[in-house]
PDB file of N, CA and C in Angstrom:
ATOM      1  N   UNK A   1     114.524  35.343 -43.109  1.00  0.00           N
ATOM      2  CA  UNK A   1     114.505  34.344 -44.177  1.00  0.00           C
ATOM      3  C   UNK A   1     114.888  34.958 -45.513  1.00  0.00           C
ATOM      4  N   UNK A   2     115.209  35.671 -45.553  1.00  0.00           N
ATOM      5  CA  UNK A   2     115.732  36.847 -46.792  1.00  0.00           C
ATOM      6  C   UNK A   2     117.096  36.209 -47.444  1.00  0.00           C
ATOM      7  N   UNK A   3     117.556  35.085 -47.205  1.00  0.00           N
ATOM      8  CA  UNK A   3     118.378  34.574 -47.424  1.00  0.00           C
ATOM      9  C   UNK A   3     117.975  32.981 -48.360  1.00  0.00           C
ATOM     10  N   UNK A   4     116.517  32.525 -47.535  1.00  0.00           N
ATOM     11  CA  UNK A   4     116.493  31.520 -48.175  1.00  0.00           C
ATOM     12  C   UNK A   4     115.669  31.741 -49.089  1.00  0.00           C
ATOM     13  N   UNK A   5     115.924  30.226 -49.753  1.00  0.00           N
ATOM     14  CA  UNK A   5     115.584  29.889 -51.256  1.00  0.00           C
ATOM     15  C   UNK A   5     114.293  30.415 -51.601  1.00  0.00           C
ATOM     16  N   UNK A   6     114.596  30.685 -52.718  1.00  0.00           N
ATOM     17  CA  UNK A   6     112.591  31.500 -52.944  1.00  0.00           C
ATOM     18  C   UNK A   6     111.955  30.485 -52.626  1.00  0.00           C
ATOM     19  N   UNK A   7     111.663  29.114 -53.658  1.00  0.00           N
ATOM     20  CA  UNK A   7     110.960  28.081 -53.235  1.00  0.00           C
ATOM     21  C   UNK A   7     110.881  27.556 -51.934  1.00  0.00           C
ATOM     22  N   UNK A   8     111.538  27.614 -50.836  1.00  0.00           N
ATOM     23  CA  UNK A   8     111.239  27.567 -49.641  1.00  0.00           C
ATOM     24  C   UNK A   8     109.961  28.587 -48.410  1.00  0.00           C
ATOM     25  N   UNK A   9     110.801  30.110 -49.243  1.00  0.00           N
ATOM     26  CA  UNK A   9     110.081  31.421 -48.623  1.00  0.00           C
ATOM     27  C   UNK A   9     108.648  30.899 -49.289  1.00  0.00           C
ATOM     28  N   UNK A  10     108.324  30.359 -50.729  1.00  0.00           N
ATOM     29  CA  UNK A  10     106.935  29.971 -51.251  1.00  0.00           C
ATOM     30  C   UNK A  10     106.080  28.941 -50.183  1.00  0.00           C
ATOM     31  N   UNK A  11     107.236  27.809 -50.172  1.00  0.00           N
ATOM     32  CA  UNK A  11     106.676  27.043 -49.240  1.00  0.00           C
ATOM     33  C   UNK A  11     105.950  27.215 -47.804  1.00  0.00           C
ATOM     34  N   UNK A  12     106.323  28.368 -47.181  1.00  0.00           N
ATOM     35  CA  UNK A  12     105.520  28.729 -46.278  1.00  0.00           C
ATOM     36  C   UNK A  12     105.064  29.515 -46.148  1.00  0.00           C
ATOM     37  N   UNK A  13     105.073  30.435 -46.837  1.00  0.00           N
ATOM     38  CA  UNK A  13     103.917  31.241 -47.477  1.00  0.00           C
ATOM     39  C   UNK A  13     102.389  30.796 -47.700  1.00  0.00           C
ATOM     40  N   UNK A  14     102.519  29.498 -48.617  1.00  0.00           N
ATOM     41  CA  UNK A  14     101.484  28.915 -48.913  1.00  0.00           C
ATOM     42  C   UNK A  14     100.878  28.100 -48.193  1.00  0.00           C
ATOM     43  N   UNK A  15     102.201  27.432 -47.241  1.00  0.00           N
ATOM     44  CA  UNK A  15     101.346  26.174 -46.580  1.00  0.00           C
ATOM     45  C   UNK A  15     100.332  26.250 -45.504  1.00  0.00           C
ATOM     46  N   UNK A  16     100.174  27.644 -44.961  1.00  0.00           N
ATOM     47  CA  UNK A  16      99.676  27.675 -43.652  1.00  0.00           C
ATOM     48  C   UNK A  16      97.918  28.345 -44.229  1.00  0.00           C
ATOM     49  N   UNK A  17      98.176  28.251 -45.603  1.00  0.00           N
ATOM     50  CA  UNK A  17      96.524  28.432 -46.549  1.00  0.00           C
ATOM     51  C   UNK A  17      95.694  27.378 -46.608  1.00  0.00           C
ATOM     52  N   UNK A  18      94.684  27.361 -46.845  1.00  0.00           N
ATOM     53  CA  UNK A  18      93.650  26.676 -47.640  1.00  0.00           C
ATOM     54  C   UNK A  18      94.585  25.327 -48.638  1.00  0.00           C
ATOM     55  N   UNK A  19      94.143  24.367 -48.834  1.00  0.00           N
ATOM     56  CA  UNK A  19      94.987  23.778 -50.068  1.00  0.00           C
ATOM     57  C   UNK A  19      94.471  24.395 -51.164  1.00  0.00           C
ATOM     58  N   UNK A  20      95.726  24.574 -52.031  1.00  0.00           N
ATOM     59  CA  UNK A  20      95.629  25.481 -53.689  1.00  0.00           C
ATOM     60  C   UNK A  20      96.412  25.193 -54.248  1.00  0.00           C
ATOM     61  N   UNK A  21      96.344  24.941 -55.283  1.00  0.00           N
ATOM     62  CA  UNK A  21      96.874  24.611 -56.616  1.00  0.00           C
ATOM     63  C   UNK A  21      98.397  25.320 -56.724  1.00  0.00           C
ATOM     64  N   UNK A  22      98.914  26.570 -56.369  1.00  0.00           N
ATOM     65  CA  UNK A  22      99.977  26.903 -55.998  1.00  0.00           C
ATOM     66  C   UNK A  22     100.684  26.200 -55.108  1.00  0.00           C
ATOM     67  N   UNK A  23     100.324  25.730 -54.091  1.00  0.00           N
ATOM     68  CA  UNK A  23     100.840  24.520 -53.066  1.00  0.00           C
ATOM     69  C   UNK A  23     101.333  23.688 -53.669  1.00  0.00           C
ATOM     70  N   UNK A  24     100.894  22.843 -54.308  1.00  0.00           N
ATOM     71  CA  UNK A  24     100.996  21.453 -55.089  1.00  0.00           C
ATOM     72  C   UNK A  24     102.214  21.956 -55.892  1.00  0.00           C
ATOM     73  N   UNK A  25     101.895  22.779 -56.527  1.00  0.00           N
ATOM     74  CA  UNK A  25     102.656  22.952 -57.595  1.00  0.00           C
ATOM     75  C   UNK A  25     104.109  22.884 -57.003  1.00  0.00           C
ATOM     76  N   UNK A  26     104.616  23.442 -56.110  1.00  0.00           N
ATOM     77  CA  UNK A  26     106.131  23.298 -55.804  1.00  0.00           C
ATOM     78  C   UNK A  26     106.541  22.038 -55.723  1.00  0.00           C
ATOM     79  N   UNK A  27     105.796  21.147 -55.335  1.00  0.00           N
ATOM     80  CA  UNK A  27     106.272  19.874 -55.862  1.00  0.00           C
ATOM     81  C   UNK A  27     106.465  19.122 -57.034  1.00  0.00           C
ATOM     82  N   UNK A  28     107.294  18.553 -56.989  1.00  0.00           N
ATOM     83  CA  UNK A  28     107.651  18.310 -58.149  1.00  0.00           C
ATOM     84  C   UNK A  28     106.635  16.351 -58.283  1.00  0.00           C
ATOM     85  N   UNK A  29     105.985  15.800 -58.926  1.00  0.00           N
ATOM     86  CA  UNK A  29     105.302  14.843 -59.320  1.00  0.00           C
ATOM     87  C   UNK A  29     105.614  13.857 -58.835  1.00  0.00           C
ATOM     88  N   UNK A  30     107.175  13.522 -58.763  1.00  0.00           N
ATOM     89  CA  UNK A  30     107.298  12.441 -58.199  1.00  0.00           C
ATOM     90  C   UNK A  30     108.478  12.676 -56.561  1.00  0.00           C
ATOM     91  N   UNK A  31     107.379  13.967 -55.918  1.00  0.00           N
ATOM     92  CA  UNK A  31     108.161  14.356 -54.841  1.00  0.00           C
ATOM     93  C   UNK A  31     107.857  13.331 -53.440  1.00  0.00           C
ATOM     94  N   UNK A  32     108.895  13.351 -52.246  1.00  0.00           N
ATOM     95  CA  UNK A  32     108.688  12.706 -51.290  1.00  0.00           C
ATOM     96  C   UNK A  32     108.405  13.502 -50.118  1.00  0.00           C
ATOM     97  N   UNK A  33     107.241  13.167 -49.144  1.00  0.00           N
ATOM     98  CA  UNK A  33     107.321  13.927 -47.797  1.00  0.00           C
ATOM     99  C   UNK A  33     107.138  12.724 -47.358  1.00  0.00           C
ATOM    100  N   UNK A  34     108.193  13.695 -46.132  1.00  0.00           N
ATOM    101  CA  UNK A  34     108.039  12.613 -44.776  1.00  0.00           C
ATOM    102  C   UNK A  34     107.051  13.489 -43.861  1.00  0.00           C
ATOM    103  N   UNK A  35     106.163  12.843 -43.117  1.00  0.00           N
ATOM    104  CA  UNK A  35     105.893  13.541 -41.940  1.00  0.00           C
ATOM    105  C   UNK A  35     105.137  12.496 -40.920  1.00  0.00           C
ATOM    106  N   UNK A  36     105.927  12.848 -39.561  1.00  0.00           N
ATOM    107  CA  UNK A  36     105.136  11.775 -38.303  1.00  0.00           C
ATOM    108  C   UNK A  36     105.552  10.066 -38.670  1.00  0.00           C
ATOM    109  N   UNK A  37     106.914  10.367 -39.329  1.00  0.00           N
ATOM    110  CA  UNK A  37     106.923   9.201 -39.244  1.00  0.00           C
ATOM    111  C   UNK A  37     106.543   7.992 -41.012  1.00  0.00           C
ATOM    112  N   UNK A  38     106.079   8.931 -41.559  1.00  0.00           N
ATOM    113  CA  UNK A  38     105.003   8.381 -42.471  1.00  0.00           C
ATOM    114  C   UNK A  38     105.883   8.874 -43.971  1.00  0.00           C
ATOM    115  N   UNK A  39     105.770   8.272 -44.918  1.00  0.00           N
ATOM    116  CA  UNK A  39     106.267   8.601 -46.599  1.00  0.00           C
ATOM    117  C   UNK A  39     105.275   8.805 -47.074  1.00  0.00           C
ATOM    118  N   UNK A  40     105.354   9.884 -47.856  1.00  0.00           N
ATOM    119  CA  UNK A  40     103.559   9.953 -48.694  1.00  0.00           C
ATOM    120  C   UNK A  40     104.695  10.357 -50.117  1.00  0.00           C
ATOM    121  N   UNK A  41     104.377   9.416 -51.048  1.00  0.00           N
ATOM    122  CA  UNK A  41     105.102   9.668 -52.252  1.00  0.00           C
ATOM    123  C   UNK A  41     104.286   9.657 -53.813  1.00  0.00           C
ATOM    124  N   UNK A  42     105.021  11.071 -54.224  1.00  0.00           N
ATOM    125  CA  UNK A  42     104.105  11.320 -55.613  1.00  0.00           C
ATOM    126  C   UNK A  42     102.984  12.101 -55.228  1.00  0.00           C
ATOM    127  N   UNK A  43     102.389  13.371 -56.112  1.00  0.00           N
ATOM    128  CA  UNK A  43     101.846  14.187 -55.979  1.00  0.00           C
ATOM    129  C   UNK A  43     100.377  14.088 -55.192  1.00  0.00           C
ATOM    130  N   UNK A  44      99.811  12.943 -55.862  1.00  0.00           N
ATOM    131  CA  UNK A  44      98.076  12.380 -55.336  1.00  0.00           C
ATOM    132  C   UNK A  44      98.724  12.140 -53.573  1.00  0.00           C
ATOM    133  N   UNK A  45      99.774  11.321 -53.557  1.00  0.00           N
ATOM    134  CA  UNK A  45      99.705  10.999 -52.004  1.00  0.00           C
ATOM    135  C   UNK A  45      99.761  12.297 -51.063  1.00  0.00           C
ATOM    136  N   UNK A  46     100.406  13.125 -50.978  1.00  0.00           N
ATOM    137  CA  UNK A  46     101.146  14.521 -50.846  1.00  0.00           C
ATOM    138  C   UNK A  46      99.699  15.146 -51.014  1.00  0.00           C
ATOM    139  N   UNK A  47      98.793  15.200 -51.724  1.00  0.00           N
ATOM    140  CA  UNK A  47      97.435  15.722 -51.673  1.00  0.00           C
ATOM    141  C   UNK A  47      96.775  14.960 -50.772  1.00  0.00           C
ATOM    142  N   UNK A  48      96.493  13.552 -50.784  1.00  0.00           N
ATOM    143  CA  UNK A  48      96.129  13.127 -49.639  1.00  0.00           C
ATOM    144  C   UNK A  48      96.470  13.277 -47.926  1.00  0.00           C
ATOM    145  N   UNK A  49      97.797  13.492 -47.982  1.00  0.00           N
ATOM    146  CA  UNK A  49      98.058  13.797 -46.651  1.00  0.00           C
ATOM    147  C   UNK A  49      97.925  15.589 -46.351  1.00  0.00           C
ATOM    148  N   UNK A  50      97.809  16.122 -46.913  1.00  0.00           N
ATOM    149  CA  UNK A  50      97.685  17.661 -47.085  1.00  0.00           C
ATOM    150  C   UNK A  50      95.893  17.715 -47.021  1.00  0.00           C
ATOM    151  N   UNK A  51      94.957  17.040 -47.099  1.00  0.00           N
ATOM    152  CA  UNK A  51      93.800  17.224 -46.492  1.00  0.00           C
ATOM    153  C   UNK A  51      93.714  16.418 -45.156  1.00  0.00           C
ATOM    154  N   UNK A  52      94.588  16.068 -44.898  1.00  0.00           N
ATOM    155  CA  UNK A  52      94.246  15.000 -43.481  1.00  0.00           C
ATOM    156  C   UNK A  52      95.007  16.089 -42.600  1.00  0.00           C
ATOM    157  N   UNK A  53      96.148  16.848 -43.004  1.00  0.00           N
ATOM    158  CA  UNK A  53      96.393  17.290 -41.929  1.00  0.00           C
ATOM    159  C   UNK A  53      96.051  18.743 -41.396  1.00  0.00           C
ATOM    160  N   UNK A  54      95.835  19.305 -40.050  1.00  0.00           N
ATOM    161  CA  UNK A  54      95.143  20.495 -39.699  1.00  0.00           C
ATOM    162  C   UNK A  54      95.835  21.829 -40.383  1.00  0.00           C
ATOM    163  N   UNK A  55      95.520  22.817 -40.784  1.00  0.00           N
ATOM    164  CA  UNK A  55      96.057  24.201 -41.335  1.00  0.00           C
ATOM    165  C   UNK A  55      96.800  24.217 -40.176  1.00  0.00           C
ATOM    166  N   UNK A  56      98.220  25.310 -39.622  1.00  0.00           N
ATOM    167  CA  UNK A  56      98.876  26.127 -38.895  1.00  0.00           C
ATOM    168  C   UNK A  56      99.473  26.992 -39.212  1.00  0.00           C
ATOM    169  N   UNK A  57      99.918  27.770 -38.459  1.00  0.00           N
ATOM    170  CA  UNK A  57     100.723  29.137 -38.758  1.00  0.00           C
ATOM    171  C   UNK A  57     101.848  28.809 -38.222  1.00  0.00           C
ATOM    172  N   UNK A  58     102.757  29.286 -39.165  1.00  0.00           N
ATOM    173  CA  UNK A  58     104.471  28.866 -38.333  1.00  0.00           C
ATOM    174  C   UNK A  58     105.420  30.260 -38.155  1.00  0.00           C
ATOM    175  N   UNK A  59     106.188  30.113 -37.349  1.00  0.00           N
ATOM    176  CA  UNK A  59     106.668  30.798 -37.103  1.00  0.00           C
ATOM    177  C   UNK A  59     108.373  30.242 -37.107  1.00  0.00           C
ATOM    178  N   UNK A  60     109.252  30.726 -38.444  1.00  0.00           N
ATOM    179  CA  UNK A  60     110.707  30.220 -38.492  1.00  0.00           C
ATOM    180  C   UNK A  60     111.342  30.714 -37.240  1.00  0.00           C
ATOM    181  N   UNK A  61     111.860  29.961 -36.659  1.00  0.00           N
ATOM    182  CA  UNK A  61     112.911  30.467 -35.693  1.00  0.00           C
ATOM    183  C   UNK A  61     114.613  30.359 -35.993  1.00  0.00           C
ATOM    184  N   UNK A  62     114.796  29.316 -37.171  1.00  0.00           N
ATOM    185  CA  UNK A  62     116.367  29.215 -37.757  1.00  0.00           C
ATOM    186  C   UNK A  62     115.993  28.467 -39.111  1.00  0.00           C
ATOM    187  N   UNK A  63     117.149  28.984 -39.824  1.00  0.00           N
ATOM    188  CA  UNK A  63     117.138  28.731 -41.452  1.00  0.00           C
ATOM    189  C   UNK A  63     118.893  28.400 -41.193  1.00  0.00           C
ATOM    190  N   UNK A  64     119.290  26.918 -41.920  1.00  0.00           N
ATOM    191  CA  UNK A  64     120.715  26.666 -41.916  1.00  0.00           C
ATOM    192  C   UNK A  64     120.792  25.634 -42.852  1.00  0.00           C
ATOM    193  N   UNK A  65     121.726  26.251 -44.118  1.00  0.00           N
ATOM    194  CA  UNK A  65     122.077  25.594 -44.811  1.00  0.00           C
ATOM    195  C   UNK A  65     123.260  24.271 -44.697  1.00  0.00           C
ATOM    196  N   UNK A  66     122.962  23.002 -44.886  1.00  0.00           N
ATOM    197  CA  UNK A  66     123.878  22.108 -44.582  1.00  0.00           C
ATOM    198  C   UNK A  66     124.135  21.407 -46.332  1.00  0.00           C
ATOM    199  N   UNK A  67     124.655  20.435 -45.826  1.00  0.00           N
ATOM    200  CA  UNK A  67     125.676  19.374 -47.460  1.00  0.00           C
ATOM    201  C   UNK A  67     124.181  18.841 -47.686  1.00  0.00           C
ATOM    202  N   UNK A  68     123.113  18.259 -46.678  1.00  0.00           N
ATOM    203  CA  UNK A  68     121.799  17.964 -47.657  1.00  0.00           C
ATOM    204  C   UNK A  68     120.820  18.470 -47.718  1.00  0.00           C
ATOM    205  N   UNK A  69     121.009  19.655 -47.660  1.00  0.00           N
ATOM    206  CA  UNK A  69     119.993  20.822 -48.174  1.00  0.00           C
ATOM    207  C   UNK A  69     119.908  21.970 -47.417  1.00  0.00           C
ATOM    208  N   UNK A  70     118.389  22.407 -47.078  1.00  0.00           N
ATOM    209  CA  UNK A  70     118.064  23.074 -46.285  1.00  0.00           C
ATOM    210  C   UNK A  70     117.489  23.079 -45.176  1.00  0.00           C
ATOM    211  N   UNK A  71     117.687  23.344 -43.672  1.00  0.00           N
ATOM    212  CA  UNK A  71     116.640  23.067 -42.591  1.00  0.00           C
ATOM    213  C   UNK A  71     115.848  24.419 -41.860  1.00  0.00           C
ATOM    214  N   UNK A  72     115.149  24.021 -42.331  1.00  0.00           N
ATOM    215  CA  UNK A  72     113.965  25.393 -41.746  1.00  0.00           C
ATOM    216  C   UNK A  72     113.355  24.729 -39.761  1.00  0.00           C
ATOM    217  N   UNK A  73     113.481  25.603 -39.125  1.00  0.00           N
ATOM    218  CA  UNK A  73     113.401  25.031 -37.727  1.00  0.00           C
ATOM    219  C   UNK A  73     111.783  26.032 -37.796  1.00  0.00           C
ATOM    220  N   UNK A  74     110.490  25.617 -36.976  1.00  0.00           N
ATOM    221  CA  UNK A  74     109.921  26.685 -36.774  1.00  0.00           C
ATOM    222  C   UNK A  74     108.842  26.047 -35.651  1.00  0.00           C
ATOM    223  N   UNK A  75     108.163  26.664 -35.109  1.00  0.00           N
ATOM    224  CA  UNK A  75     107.090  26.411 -34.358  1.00  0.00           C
ATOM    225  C   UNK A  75     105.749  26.906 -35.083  1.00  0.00           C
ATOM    226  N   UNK A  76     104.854  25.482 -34.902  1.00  0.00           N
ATOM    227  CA  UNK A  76     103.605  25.749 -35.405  1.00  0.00           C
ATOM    228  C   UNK A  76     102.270  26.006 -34.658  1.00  0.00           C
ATOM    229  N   UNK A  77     102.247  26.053 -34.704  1.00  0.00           N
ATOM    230  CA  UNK A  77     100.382  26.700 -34.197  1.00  0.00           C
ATOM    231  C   UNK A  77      99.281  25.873 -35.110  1.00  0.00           C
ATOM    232  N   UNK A  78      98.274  25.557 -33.830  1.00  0.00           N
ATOM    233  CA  UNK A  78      97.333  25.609 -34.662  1.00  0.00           C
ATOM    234  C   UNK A  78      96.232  24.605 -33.928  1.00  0.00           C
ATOM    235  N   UNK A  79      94.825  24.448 -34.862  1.00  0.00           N
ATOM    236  CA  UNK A  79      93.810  23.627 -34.345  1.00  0.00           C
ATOM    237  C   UNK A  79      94.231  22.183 -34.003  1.00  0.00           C
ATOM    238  N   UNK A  80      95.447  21.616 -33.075  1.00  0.00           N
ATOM    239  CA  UNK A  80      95.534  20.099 -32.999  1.00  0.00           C
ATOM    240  C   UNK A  80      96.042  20.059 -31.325  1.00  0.00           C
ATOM    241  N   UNK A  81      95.896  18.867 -30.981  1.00  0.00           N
ATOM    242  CA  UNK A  81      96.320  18.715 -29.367  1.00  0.00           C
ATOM    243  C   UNK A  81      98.067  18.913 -29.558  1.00  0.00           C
ATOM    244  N   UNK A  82      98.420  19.371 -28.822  1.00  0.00           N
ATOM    245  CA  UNK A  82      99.796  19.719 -28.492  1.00  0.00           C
ATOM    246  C   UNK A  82     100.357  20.804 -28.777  1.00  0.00           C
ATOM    247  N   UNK A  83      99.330  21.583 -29.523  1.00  0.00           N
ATOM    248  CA  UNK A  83      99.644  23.097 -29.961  1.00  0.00           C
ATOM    249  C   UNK A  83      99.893  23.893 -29.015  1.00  0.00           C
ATOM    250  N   UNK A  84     101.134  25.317 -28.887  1.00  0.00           N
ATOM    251  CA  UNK A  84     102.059  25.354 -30.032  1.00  0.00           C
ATOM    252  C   UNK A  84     103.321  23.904 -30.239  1.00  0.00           C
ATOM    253  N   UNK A  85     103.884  23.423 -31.062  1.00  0.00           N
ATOM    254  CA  UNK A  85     105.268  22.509 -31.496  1.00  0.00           C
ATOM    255  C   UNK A  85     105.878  23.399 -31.719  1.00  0.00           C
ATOM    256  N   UNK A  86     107.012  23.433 -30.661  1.00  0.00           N
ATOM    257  CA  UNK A  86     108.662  24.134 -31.012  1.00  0.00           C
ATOM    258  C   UNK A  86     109.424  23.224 -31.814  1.00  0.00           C
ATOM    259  N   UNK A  87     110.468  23.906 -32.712  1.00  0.00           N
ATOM    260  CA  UNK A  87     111.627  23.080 -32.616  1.00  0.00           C
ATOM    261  C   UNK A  87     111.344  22.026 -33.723  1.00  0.00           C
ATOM    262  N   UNK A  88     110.040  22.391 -34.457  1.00  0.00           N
ATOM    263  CA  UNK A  88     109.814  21.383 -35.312  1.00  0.00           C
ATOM    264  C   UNK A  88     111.157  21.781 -36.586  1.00  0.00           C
ATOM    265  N   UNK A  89     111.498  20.270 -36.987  1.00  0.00           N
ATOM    266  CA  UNK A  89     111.991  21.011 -38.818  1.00  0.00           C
ATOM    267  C   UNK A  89     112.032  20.159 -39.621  1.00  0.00           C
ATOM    268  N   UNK A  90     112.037  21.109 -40.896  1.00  0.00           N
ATOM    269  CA  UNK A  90     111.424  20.835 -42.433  1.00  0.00           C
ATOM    270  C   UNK A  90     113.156  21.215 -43.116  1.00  0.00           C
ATOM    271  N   UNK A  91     113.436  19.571 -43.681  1.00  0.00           N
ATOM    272  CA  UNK A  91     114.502  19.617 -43.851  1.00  0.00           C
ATOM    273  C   UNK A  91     114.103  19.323 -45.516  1.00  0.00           C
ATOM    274  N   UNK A  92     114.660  20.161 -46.349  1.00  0.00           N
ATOM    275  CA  UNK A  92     114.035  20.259 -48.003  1.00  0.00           C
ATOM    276  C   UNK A  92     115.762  19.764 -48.394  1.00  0.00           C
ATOM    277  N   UNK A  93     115.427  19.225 -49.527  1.00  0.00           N
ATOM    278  CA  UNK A  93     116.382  18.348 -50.264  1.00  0.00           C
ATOM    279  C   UNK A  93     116.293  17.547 -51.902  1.00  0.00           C
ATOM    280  N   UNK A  94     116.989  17.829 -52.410  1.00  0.00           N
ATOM    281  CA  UNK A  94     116.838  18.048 -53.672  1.00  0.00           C
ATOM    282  C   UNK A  94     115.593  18.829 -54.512  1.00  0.00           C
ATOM    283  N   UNK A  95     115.945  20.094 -54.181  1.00  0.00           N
ATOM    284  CA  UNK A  95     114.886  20.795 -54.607  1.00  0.00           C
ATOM    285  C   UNK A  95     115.855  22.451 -55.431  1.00  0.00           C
ATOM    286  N   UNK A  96     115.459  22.696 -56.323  1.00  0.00           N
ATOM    287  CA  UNK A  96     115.530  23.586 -57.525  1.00  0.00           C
ATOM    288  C   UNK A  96     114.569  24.801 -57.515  1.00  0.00           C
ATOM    289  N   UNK A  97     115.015  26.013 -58.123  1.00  0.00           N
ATOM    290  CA  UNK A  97     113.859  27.160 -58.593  1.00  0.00           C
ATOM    291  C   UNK A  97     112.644  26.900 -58.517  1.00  0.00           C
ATOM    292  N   UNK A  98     112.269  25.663 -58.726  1.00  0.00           N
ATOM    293  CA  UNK A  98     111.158  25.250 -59.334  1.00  0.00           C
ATOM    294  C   UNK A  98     110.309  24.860 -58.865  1.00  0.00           C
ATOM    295  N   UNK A  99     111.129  23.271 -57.987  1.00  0.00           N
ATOM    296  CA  UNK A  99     110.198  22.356 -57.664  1.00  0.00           C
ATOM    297  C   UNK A  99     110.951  21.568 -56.511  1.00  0.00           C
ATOM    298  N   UNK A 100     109.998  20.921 -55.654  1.00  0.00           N
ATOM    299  CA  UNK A 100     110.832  20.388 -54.218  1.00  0.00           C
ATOM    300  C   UNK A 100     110.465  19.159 -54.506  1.00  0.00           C
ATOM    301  N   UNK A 101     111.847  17.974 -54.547  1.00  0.00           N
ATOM    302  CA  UNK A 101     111.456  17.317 -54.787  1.00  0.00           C
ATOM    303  C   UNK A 101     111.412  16.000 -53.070  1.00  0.00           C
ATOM    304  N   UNK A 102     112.125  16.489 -52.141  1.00  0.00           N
ATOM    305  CA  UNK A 102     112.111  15.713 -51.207  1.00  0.00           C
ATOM    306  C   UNK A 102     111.767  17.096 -49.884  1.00  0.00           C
ATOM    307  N   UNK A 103     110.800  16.374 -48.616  1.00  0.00           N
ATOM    308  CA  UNK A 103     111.028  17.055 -47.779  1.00  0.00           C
ATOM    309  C   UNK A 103     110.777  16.445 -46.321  1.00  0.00           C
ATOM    310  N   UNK A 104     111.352  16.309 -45.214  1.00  0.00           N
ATOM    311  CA  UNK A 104     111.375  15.458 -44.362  1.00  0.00           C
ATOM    312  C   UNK A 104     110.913  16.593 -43.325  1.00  0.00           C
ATOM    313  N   UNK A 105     109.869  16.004 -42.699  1.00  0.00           N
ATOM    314  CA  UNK A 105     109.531  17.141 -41.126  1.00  0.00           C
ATOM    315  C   UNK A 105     109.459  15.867 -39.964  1.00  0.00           C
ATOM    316  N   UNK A 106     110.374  16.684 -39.262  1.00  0.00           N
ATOM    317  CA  UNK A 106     110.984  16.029 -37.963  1.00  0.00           C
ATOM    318  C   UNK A 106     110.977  16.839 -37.088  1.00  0.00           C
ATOM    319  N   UNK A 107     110.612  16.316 -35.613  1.00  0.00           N
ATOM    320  CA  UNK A 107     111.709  17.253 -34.482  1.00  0.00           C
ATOM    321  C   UNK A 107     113.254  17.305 -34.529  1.00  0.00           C
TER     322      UNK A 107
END
């Protein structure tokens, strides 16, 4: 991953922690996640779904830059039925140094 975006390498760094205030922060306020199907939009929602869902540890298996962004492929681990998920990915999009402002997790 030495290639990708710092704010990405942050992003999973952090996510497989505790929720913290560093977490949040890469988002940008009026950011979008997708996950399972679901939109959680703007920072409070994105906190709400970030305590509902279980901690894991991931493991990247491909990083490939395309025309709408970035797709991080990885398998997660962790305390939920179906553990380990291959093949999952976190496709980031419009996102800057700074702050992510869209991110879609899909198979």
């Amino acid at each position: 991953m030495t290639d990708t975006p710092e704010i990405i390498r942050r992003y999973f760094a952090l996510a497989g922690q505790p929720d913290q205030d560093a977490y949040f922060a890469l988002f940008a306020d009026d950011a979008v996640v997708e996950d399972e199907g679901r939109e959680h939009r703007g920072i409070e929602a994105i906190r709400a779904w970030r305590r509902d869902t279980p901690l894991v540890s991931y493991e990247i298996t491909d990083v490939e830059d395309t025309s709408e962004g970035t797709v991080v492929t990885a398998t997660i681990s962790g305390d939920f039925p179906g553990s380990p998920v291959a093949g999952l990915r976190f496709r980031f999009a419009e996102y800057d140094d700074r702050q992510i402002r869209r991110l879609r997790i899909a198979p």
